[in-house]
N, C-alpha and C. Protein backbone atom coordinates (compact mmCIF):
# COMPACT_ATOMS: atom_id res chain seq x y z
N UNK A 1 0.83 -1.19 0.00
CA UNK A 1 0.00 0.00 0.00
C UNK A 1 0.87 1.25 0.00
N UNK A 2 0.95 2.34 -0.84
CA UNK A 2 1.16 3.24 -0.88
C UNK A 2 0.93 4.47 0.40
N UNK A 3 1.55 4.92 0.79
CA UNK A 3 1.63 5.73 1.49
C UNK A 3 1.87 7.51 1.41
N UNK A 4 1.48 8.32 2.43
CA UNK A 4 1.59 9.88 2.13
C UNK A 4 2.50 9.74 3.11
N UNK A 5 3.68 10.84 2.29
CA UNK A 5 4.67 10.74 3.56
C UNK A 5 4.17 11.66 5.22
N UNK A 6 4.81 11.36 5.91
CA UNK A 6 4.80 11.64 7.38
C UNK A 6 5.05 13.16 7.74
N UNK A 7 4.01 14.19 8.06
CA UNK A 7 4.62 15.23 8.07
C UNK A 7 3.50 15.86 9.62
N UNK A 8 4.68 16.08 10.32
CA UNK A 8 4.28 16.76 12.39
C UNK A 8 3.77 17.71 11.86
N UNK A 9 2.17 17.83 12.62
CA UNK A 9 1.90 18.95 12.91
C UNK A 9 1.81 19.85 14.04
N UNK A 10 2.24 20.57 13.71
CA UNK A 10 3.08 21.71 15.27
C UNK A 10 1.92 22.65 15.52
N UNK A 11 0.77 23.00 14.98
CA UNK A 11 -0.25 23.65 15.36
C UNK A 11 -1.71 23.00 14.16
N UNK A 12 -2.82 23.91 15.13
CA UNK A 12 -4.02 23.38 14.49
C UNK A 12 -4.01 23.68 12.85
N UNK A 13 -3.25 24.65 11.64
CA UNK A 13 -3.12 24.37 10.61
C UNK A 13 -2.16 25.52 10.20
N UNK A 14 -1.45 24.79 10.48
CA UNK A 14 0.45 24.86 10.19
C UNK A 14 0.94 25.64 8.73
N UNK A 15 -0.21 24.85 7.86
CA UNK A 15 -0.20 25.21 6.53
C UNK A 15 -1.20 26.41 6.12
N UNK A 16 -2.31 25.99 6.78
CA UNK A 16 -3.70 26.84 6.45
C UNK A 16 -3.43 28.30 6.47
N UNK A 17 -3.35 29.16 5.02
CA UNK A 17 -3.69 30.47 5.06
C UNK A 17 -4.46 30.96 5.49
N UNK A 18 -4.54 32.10 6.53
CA UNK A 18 -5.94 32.56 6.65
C UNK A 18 -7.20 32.87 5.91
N UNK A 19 -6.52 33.17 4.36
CA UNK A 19 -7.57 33.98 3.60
C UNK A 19 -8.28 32.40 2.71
N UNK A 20 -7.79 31.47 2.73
CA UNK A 20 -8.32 30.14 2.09
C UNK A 20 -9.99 30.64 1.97
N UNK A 21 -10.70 30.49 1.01
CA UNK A 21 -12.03 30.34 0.43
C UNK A 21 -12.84 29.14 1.55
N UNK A 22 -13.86 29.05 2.04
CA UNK A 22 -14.54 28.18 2.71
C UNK A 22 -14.50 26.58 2.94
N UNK A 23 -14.65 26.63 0.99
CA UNK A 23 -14.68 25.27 0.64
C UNK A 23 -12.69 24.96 0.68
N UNK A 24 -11.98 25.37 0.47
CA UNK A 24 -11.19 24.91 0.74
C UNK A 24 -10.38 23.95 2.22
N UNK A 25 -11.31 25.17 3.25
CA UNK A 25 -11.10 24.95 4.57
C UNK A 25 -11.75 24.12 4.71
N UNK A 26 -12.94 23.42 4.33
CA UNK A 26 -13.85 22.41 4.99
C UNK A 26 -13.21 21.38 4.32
N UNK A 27 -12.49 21.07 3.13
CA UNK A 27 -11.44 20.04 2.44
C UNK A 27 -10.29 19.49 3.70
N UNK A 28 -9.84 21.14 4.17
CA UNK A 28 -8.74 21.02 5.07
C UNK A 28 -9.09 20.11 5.75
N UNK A 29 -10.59 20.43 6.86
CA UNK A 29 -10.50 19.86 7.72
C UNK A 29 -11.06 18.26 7.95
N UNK A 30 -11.82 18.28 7.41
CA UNK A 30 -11.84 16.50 6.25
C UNK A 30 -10.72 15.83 6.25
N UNK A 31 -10.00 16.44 5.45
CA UNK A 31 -8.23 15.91 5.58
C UNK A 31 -7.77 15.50 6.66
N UNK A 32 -8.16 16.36 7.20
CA UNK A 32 -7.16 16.50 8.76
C UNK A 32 -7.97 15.19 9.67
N UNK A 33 -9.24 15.11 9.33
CA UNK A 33 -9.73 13.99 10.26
C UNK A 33 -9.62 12.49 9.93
N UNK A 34 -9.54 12.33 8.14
CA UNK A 34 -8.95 11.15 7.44
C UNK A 34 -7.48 11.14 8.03
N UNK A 35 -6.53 12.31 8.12
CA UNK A 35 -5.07 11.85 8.10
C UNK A 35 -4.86 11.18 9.97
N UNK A 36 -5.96 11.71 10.33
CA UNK A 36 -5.68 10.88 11.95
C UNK A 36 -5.54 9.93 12.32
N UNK A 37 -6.34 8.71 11.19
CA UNK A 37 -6.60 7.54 11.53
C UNK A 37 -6.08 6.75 10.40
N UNK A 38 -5.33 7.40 9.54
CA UNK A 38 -4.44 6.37 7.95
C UNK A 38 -3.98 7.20 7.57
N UNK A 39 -2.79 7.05 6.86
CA UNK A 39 -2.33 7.42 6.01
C UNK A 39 -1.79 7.05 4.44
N UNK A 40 -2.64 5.85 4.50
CA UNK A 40 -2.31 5.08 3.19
C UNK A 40 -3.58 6.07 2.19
N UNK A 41 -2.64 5.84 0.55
CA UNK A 41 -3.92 6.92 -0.33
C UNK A 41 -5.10 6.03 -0.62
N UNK A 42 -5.40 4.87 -0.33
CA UNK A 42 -6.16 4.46 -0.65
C UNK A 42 -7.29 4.48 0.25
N UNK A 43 -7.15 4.34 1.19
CA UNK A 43 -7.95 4.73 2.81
C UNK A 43 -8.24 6.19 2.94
N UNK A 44 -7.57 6.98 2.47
CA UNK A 44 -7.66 8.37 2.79
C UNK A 44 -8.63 8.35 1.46
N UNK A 45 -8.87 8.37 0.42
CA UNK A 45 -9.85 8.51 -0.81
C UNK A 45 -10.81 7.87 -0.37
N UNK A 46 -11.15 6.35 0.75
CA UNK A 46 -12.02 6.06 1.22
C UNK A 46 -12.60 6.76 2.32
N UNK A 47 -11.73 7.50 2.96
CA UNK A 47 -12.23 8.18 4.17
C UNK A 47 -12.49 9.26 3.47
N UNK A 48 -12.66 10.07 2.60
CA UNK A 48 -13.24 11.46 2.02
C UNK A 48 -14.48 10.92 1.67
N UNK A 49 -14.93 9.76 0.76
CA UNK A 49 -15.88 9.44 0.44
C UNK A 49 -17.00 8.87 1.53
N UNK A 50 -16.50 8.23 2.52
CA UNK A 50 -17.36 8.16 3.33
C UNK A 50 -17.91 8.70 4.29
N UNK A 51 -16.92 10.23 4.37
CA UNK A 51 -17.61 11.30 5.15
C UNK A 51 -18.40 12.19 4.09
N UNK A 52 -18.79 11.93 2.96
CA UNK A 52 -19.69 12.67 1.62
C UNK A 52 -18.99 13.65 1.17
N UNK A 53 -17.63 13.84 1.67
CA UNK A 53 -17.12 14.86 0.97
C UNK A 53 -16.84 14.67 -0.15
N UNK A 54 -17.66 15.41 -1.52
CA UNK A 54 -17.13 15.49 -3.18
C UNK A 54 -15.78 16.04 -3.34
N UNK A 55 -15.69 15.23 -4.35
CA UNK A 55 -14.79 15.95 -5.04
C UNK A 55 -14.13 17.09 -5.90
N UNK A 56 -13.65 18.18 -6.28
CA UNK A 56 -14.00 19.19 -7.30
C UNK A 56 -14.61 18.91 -8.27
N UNK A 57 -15.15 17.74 -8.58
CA UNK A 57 -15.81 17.19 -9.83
C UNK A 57 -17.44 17.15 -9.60
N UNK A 58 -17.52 17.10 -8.41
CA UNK A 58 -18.75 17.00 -7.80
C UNK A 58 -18.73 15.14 -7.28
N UNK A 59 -17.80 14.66 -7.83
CA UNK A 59 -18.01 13.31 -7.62
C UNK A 59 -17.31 12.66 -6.36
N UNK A 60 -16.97 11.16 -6.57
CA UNK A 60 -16.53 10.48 -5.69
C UNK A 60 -14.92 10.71 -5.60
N UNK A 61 -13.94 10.79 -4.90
CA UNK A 61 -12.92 10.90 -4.73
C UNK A 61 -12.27 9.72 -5.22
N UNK A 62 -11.27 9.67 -6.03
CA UNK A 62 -10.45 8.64 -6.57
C UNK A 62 -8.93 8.97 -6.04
N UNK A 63 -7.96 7.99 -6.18
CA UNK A 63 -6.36 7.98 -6.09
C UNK A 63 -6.21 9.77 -7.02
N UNK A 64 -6.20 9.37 -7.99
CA UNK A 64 -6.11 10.12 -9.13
C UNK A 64 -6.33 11.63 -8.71
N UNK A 65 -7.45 11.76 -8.66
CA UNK A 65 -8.35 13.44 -7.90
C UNK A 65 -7.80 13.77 -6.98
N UNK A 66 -7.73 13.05 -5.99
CA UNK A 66 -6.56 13.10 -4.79
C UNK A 66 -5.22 13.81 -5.24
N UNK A 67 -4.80 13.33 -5.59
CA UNK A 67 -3.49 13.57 -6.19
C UNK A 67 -3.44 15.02 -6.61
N UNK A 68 -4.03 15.10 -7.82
CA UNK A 68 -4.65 16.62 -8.39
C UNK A 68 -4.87 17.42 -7.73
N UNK A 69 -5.32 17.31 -6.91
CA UNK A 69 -5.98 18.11 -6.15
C UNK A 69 -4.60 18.64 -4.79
N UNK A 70 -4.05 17.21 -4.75
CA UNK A 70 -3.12 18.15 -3.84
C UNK A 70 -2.10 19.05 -4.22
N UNK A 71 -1.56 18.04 -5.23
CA UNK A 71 -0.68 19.08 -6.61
C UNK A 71 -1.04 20.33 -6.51
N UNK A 72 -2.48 20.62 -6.98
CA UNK A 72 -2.91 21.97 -6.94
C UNK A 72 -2.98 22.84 -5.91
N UNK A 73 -3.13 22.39 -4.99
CA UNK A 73 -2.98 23.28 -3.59
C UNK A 73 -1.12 23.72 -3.13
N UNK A 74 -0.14 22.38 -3.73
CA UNK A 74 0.89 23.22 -3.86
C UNK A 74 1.30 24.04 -4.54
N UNK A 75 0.66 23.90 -5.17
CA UNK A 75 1.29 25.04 -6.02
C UNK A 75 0.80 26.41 -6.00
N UNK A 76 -0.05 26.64 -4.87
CA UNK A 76 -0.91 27.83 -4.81
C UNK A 76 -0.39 28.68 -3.87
């Protein structure tokens, strides 16, 4: 199983800009409650989907979208 690497968090969002758009933040914190309990990508795309969180597609979260999606947030 594939894994996200291991990264401490030293406060409640270390990363989180203040000015982030809503929907971004409610992604965040989704994240943040999947990354508590796995960190494999395949569990974490299952844990987005089974808390109903869509995807930017409107759809189900895949490996793939995942991915994209985080890509895109680095680079922002």
């Amino acid at each position: 199983m594939e894994q996200l690497p291991y990264v401490e968090v030293v406060g409640p969002h270390q990363t989180r800009p203040a000015e982030w758009p809503a929907e971004l933040g409610a992604f965040a914190d989704v994240l943040e409650a999947v990354l508590a309990g796995t960190h494999e990508l395949d569990a974490i795309v299952e844990g987005l989907n089974a808390r109903g969180f869509a995807a930017p597609d409107g759809g189900r979260w895949t490996e793939a979208s995942l991915r994209a999606r985080l890509a895109e947030l680095g680079r922002a």
